[in-house]
C-alpha atoms as a PDB file:
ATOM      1  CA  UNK A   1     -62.955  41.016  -4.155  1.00  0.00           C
ATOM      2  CA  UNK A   2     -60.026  38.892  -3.649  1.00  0.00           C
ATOM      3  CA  UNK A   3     -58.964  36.120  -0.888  1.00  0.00           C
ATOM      4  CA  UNK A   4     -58.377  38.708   2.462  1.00  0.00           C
ATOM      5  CA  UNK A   5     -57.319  35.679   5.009  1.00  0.00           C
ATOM      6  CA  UNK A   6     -53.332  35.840   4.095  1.00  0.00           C
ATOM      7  CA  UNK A   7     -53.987  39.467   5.095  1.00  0.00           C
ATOM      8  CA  UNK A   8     -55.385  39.437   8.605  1.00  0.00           C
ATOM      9  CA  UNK A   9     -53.491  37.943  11.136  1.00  0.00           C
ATOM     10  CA  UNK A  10     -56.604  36.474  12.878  1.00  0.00           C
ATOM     11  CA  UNK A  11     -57.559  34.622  10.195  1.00  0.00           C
ATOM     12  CA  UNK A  12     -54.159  33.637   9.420  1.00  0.00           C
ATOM     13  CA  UNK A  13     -53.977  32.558  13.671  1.00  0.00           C
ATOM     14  CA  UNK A  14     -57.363  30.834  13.414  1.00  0.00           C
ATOM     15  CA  UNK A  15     -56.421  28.912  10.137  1.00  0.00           C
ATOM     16  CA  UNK A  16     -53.131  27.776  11.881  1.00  0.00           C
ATOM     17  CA  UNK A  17     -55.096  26.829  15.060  1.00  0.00           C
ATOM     18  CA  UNK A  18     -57.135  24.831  12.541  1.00  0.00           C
ATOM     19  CA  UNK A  19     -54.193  22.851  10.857  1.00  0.00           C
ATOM     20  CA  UNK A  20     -52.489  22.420  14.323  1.00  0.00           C
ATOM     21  CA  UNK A  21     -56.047  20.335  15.649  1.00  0.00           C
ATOM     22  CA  UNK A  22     -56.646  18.196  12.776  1.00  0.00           C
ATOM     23  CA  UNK A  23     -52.873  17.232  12.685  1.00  0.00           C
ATOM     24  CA  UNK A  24     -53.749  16.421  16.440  1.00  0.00           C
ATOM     25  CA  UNK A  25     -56.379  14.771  15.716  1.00  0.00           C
ATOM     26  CA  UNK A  26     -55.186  12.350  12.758  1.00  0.00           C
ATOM     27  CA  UNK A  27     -52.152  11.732  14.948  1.00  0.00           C
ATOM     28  CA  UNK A  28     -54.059  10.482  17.595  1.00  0.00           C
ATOM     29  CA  UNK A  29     -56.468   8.215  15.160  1.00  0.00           C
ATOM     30  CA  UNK A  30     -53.044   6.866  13.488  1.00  0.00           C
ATOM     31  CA  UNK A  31     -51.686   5.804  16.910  1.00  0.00           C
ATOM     32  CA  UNK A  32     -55.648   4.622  18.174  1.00  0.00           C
ATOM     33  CA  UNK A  33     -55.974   2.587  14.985  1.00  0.00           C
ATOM     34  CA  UNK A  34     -52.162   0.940  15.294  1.00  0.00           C
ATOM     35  CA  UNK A  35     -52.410  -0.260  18.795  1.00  0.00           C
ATOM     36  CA  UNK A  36     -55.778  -1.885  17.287  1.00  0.00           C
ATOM     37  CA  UNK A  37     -54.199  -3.317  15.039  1.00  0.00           C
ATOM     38  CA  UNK A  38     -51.156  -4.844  16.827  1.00  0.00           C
ATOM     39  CA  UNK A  39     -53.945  -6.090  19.564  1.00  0.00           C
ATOM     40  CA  UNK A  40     -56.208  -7.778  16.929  1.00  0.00           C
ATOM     41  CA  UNK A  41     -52.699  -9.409  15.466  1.00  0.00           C
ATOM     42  CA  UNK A  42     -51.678 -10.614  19.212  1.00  0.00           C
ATOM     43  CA  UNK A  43     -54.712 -12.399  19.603  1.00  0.00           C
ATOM     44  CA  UNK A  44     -54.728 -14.008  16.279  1.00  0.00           C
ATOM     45  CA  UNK A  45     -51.157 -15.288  16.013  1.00  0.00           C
ATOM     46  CA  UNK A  46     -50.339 -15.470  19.577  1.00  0.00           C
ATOM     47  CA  UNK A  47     -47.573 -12.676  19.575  1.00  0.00           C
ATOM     48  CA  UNK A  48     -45.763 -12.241  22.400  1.00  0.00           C
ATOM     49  CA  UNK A  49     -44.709  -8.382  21.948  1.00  0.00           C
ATOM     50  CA  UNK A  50     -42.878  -8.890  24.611  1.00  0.00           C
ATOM     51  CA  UNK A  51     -40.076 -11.554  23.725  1.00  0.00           C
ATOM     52  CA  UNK A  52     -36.638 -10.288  25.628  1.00  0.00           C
ATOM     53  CA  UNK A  53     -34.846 -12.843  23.249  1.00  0.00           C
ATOM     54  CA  UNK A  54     -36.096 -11.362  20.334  1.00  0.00           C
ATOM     55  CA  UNK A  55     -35.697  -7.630  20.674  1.00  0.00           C
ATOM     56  CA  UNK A  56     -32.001  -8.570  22.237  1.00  0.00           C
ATOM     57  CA  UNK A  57     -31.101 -10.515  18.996  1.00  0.00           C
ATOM     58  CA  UNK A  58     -32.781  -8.676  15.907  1.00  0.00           C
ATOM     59  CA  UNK A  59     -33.170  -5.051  17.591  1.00  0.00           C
ATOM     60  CA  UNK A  60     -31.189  -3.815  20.410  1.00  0.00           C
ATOM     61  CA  UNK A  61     -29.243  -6.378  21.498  1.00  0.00           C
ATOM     62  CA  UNK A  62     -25.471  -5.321  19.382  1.00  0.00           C
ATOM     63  CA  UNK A  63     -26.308  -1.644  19.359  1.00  0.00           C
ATOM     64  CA  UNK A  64     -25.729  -0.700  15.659  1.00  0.00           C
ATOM     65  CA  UNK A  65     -24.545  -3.925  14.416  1.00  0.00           C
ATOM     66  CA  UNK A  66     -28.202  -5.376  15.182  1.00  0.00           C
ATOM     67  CA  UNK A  67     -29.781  -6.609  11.840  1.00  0.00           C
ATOM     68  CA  UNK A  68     -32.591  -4.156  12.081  1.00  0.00           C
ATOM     69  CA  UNK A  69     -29.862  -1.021  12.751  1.00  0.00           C
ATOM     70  CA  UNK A  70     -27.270  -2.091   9.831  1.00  0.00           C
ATOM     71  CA  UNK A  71     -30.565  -2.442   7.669  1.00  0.00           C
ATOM     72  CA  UNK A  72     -31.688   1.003   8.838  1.00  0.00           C
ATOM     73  CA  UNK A  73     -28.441   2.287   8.385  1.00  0.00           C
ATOM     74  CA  UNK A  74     -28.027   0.840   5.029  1.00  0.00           C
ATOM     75  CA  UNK A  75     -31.165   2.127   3.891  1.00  0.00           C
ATOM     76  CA  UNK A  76     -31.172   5.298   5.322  1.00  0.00           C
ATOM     77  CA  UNK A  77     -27.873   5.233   2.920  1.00  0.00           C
ATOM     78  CA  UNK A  78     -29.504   4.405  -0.181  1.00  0.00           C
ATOM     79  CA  UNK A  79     -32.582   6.578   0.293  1.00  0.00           C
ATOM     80  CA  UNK A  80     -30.021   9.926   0.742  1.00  0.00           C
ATOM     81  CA  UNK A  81     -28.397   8.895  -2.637  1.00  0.00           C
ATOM     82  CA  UNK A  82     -31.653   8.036  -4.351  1.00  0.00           C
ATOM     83  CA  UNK A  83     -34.209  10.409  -3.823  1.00  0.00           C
ATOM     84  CA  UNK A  84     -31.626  13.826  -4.439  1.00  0.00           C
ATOM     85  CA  UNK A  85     -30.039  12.392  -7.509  1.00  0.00           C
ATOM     86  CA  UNK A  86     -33.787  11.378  -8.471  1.00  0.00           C
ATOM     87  CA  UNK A  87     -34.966  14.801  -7.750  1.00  0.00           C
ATOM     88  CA  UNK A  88     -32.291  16.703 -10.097  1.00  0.00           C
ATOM     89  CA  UNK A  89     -32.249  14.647 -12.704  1.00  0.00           C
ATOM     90  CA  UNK A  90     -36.283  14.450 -12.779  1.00  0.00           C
ATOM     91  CA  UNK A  91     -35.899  18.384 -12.599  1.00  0.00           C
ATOM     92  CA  UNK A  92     -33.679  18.854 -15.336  1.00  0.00           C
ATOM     93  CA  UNK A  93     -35.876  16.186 -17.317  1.00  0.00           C
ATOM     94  CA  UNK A  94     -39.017  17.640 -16.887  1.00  0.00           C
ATOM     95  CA  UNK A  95     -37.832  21.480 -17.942  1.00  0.00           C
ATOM     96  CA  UNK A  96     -36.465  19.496 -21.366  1.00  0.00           C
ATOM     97  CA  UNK A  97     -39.642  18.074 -21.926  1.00  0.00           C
ATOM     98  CA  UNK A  98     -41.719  21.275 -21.644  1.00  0.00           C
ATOM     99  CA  UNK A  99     -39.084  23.150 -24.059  1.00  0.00           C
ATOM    100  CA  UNK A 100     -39.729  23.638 -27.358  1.00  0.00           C
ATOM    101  CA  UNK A 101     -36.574  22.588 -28.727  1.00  0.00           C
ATOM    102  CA  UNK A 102     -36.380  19.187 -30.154  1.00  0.00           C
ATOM    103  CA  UNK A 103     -32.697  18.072 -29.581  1.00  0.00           C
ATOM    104  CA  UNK A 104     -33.670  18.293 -25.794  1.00  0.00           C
ATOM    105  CA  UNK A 105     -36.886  16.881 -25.467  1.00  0.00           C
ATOM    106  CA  UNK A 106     -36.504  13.799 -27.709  1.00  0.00           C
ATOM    107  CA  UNK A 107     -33.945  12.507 -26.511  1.00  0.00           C
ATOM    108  CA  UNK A 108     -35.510  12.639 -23.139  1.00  0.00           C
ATOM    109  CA  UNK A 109     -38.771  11.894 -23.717  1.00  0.00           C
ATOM    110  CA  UNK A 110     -37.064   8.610 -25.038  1.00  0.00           C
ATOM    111  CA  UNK A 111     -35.408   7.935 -21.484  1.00  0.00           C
ATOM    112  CA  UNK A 112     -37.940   9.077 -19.604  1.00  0.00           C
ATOM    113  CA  UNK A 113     -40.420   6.400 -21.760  1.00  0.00           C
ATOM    114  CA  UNK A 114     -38.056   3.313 -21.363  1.00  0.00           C
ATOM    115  CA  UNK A 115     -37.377   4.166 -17.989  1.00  0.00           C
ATOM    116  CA  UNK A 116     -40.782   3.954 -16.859  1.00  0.00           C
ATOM    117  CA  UNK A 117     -42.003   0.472 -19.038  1.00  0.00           C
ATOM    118  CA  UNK A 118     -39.455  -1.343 -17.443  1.00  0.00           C
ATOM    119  CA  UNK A 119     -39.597  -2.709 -14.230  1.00  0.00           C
ATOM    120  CA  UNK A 120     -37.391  -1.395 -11.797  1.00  0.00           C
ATOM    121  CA  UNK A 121     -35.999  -4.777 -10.236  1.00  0.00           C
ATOM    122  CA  UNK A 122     -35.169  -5.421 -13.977  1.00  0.00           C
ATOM    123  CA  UNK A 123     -32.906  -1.998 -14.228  1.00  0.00           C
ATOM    124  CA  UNK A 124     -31.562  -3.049 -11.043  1.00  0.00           C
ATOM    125  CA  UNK A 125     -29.887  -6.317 -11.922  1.00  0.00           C
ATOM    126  CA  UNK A 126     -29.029  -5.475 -15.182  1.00  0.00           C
ATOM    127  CA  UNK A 127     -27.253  -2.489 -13.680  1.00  0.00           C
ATOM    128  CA  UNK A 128     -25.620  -4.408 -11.441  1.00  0.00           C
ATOM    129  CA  UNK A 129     -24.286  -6.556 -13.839  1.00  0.00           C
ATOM    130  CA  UNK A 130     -23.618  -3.942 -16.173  1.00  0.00           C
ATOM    131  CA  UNK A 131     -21.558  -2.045 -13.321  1.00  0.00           C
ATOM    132  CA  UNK A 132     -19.376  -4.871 -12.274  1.00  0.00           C
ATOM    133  CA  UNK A 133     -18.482  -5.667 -15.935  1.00  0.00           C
ATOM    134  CA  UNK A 134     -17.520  -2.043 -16.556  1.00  0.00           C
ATOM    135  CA  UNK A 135     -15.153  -2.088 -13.394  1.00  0.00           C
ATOM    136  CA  UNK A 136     -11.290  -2.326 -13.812  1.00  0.00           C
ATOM    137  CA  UNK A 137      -8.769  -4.319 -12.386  1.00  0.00           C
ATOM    138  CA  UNK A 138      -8.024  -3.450  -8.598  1.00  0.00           C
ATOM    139  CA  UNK A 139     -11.875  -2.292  -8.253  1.00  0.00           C
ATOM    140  CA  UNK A 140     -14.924  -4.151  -6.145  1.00  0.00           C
ATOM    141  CA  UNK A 141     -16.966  -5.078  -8.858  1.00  0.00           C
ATOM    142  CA  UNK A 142     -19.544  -5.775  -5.856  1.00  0.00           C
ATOM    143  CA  UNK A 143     -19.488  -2.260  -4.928  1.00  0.00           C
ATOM    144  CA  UNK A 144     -19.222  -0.943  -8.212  1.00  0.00           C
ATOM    145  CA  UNK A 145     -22.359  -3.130  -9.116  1.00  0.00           C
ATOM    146  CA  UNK A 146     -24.411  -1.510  -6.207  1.00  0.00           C
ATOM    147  CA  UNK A 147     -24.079   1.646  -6.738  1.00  0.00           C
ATOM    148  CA  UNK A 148     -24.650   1.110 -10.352  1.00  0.00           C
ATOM    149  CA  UNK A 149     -27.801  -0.350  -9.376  1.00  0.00           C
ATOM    150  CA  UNK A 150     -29.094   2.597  -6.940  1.00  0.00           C
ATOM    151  CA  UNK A 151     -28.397   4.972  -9.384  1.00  0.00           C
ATOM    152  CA  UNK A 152     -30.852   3.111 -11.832  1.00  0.00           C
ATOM    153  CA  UNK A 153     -33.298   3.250  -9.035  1.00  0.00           C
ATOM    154  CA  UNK A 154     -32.232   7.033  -8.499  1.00  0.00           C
ATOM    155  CA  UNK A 155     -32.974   7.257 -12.629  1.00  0.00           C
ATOM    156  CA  UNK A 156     -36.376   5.097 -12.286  1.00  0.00           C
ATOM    157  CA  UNK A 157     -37.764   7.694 -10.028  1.00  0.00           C
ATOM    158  CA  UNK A 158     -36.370  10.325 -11.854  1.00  0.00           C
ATOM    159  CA  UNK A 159     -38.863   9.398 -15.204  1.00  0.00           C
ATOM    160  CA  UNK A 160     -41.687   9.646 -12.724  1.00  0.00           C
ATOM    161  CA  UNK A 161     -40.701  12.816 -11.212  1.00  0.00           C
ATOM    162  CA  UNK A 162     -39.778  14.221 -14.350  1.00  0.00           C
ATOM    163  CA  UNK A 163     -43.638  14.178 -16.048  1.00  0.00           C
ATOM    164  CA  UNK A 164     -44.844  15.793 -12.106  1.00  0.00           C
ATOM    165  CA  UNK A 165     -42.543  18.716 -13.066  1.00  0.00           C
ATOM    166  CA  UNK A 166     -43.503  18.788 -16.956  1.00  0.00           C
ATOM    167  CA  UNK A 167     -47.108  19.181 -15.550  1.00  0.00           C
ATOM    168  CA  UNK A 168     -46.122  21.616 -13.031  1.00  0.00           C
ATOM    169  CA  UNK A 169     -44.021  23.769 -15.677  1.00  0.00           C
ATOM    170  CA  UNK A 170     -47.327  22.886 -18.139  1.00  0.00           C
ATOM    171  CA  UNK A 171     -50.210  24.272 -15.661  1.00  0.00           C
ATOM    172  CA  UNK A 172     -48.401  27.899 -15.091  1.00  0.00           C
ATOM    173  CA  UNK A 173     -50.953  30.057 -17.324  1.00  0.00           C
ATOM    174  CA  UNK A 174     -49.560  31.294 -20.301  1.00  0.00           C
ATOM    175  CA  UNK A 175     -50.946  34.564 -19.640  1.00  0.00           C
ATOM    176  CA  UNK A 176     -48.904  35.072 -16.527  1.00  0.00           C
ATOM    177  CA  UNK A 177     -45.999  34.427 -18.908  1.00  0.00           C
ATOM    178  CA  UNK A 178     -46.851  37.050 -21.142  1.00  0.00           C
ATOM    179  CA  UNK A 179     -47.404  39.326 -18.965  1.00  0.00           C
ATOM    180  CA  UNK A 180     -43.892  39.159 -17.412  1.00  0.00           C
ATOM    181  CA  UNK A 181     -42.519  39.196 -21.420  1.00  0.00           C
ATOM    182  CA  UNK A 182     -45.233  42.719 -21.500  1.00  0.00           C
ATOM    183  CA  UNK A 183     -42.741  43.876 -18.423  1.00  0.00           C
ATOM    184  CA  UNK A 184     -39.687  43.600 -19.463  1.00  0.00           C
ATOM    185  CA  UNK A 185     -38.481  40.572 -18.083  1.00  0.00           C
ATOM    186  CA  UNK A 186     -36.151  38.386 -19.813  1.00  0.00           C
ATOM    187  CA  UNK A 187     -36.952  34.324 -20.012  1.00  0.00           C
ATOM    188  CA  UNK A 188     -34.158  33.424 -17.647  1.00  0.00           C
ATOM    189  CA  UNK A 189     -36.244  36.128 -15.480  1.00  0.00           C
ATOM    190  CA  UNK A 190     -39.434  34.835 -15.903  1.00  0.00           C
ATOM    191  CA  UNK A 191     -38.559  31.269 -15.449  1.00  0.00           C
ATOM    192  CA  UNK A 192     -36.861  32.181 -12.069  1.00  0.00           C
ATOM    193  CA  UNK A 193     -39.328  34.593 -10.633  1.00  0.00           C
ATOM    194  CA  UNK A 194     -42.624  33.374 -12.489  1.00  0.00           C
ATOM    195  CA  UNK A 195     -42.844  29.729 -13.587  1.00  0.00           C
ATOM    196  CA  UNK A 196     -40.143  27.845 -11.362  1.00  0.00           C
ATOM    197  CA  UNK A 197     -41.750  28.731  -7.461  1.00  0.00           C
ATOM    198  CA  UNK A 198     -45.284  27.704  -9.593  1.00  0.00           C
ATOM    199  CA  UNK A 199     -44.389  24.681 -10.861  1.00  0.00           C
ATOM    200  CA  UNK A 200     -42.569  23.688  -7.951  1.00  0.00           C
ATOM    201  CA  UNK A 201     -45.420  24.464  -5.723  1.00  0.00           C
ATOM    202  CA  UNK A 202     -47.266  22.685  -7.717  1.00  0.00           C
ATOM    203  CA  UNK A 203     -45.189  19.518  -7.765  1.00  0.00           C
ATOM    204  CA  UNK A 204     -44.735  18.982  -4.528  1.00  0.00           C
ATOM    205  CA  UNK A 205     -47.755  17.254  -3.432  1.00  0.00           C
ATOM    206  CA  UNK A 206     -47.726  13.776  -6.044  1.00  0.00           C
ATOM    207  CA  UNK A 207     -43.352  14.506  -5.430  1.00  0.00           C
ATOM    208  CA  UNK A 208     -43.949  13.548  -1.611  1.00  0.00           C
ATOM    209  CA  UNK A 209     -45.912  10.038  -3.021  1.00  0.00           C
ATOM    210  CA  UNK A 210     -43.089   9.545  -5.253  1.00  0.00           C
ATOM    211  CA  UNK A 211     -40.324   9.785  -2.018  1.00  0.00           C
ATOM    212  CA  UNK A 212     -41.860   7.756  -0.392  1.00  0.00           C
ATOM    213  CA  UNK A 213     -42.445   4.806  -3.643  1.00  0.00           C
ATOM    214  CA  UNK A 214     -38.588   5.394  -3.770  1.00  0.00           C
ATOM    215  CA  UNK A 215     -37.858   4.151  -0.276  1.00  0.00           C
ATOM    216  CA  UNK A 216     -39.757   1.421  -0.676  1.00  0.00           C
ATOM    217  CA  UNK A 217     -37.902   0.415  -4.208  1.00  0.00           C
ATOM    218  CA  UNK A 218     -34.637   0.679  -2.238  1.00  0.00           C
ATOM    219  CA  UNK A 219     -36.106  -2.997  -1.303  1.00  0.00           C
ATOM    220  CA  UNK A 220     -35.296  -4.096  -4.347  1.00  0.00           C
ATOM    221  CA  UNK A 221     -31.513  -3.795  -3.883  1.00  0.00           C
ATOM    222  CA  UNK A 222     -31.436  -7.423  -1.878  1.00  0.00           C
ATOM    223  CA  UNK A 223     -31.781  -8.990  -4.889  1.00  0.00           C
ATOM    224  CA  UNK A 224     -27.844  -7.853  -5.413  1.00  0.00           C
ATOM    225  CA  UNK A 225     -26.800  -8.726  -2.522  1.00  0.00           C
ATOM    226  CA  UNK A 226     -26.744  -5.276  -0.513  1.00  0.00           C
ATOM    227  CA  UNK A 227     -27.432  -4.975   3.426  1.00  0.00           C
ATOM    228  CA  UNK A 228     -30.623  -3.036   3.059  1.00  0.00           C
ATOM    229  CA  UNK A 229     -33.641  -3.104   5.732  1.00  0.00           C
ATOM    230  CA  UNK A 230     -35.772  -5.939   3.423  1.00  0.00           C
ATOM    231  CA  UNK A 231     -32.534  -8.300   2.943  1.00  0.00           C
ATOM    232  CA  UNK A 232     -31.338  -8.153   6.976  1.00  0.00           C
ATOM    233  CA  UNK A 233     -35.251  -9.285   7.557  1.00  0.00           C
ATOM    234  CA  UNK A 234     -34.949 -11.742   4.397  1.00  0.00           C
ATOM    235  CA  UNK A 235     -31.630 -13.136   6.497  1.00  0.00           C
ATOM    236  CA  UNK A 236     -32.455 -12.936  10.137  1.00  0.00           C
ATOM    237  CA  UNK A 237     -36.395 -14.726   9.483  1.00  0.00           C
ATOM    238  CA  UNK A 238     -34.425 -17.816   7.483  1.00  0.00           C
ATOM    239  CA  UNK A 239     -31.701 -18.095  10.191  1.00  0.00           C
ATOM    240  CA  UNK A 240     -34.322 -18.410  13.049  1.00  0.00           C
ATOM    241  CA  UNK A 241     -36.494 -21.191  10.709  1.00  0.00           C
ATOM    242  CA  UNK A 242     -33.270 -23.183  11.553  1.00  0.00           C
ATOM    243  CA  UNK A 243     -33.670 -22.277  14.837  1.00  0.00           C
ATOM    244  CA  UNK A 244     -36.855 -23.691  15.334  1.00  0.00           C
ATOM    245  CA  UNK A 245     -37.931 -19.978  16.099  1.00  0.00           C
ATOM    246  CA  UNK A 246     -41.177 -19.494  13.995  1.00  0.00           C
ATOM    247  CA  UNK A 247     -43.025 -17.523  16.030  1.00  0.00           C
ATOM    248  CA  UNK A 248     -40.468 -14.580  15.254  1.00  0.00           C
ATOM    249  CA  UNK A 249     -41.165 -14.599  11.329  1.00  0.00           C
ATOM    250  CA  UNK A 250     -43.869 -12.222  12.108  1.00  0.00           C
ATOM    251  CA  UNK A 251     -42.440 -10.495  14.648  1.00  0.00           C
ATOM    252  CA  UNK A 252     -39.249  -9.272  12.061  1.00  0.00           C
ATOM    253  CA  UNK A 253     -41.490  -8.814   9.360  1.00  0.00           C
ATOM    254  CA  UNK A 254     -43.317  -6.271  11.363  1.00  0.00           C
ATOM    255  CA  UNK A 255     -40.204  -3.941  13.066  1.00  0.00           C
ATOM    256  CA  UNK A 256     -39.236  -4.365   9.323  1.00  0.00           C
ATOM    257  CA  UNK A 257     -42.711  -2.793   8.156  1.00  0.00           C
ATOM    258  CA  UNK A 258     -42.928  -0.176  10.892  1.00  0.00           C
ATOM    259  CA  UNK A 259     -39.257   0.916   9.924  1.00  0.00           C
ATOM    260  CA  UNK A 260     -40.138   1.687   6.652  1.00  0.00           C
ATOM    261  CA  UNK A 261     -43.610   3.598   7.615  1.00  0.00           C
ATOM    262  CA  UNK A 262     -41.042   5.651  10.106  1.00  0.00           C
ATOM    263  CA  UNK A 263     -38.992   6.279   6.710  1.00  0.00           C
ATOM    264  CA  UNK A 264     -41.905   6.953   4.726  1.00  0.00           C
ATOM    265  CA  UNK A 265     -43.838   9.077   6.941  1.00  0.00           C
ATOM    266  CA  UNK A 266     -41.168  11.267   7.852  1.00  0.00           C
ATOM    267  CA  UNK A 267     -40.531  11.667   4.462  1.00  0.00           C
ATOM    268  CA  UNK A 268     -43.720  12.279   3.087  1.00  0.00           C
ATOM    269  CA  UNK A 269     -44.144  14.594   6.113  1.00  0.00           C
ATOM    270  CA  UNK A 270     -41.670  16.567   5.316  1.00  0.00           C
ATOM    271  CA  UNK A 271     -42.601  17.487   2.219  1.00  0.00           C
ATOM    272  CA  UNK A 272     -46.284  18.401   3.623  1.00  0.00           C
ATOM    273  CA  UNK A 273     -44.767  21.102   5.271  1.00  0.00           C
ATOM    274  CA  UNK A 274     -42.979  22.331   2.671  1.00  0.00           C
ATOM    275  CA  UNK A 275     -45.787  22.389   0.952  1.00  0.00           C
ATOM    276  CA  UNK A 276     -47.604  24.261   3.362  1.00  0.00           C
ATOM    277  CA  UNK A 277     -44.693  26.927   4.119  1.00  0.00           C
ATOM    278  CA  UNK A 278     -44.904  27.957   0.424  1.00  0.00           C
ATOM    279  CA  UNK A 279     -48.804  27.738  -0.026  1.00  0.00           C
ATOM    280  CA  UNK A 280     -49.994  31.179  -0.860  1.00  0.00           C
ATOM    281  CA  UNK A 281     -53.263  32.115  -0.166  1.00  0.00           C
ATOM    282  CA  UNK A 282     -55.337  32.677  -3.361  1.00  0.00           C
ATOM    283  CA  UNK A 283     -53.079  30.775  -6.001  1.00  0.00           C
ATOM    284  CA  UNK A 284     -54.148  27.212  -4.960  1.00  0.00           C
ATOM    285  CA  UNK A 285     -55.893  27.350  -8.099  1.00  0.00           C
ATOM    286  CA  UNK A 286     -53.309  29.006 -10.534  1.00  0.00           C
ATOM    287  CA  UNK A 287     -53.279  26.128 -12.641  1.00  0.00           C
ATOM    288  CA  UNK A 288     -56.704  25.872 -13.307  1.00  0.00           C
END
């Protein structure tokens, strides 16, 4: 007998009703757990949450020319370049590696390797270097140099996604495989209609952990001098120091932090439901 529940609409109803409550539920525990948090924080540092002067100066106060929104902005930017670009090329990377055919997979495997032992604020800088040397006369090396050096954060992630999908492509049973060869169907066939929504499916759930790692490594572009989220806090907490301001330092640090978790968690989110739009009942376990 198989798995009847994706075939009776009660169970289906009751399984959604199910999923809707615990969502509920760790919502409200996320929220309980972060006003706890912020109230254990005020009374240990003396935060005033409630500093006018603050949330006028680092927040609200210039609409979006406030540090916090040009950092937003600016990451918001980086992330819509990075994770895409990441997402293709780890694709295309992953299907090489899980081919048979040498002259793909080498060379890839070789990428994919030295991408992934190198740290990525290393790839970073020397892209940014490497960008601003390789721009002409008449060009903004600057510019050139950052967007040389998101794209090697773009092909960081990219090695990591790359071995999710080689695993996904790698758990689709061989026998299903045969089986649409014993039909009739073609490989470009049974890559589209067989292995691809499988692997995929089963990449999405480490893929939504790897989004999010990206976001954060968009951090690492202050260290070139872009206008990211980490670099407007890096500027804003050294200008109030001067100020004689201290008690905002953690103040920025946290709008900084809860930015990011908004980024993150959306993100990661996201891709949950995904995940759970193309869940079919009974194949949870086709790679086993």
């Amino acid at each position: 007998m198989g798995d009847q529940s994706g075939s009776d609409p009660r169970a289906v109803a009751r399984l959604a009703g199910r999923s809707a409550r615990g969502a509920a539920l760790r919502t409200a525990e996320a929220v309980v757990a972060i006003l706890l948090l912020l109230g254990l924080m005020r009374a240990a540092f003396n935060l005033d949450f409630g500093d006018a002067r603050f949330w006028d100066e680092f927040v609200f106060g210039r609409g979006l020319s406030s540090p916090l929104a040009v950092g937003f902005l600016a990451t918001l930017y980086y992330t819509a370049l990075t994770i895409p670009l990441g997402f293709v090329v780890g694709f295309l990377w992953g299907w090489a590696r899980s081919t048979r055919y040498r002259v793909l997979s080498w060379p890839v495997t070789v990428a994919v390797e030295f991408l992934r032992g190198v740290p990525p604020i290393v790839l970073v800088i020397f892209a940014f270097l490497f960008g601003g040397a390789l721009a002409g006369r008449g060009v903004d090396q600057f510019q050139v140099g950052l967007a040389m050096a998101a794209l090697a954060i773009a092909f960081h992630t990219a090695a990591y996604q790359s071995e999710l999908f080689r695993a996904g492509f790698q758990s689709v049973p061989r026998g299903q495989i045969e089986a649409a060869h014993a039909l009739g169907m073609s490989g470009r066939q049974t890559m589209a209609f067989v292995v691809l929504p499988q692997a995929l499916r089963l990449s999405l759930p480490p893929l939504g952990n790897e989004f999010a790692n990206t976001i954060k490594d968009t951090s690492l572009l202050a260290a070139v001098g872009a206008t990211e989220l980490f670099a407007q806090g890096l500027e804003f907490s050294q200008a109030v120091v001067l100020r004689g301001l201290l008690e905002w330092w953690l103040l920025i640090w946290l709008a900084v932090g809860a930015v990011y978790f908004v980024l993150t968690f959306a993100v990661t989110r996201g891709v949950r439901l995904i995940e759970q739009r193309l869940r079919v009942p009974g194949l949870q376990g086709a790679a086993a």
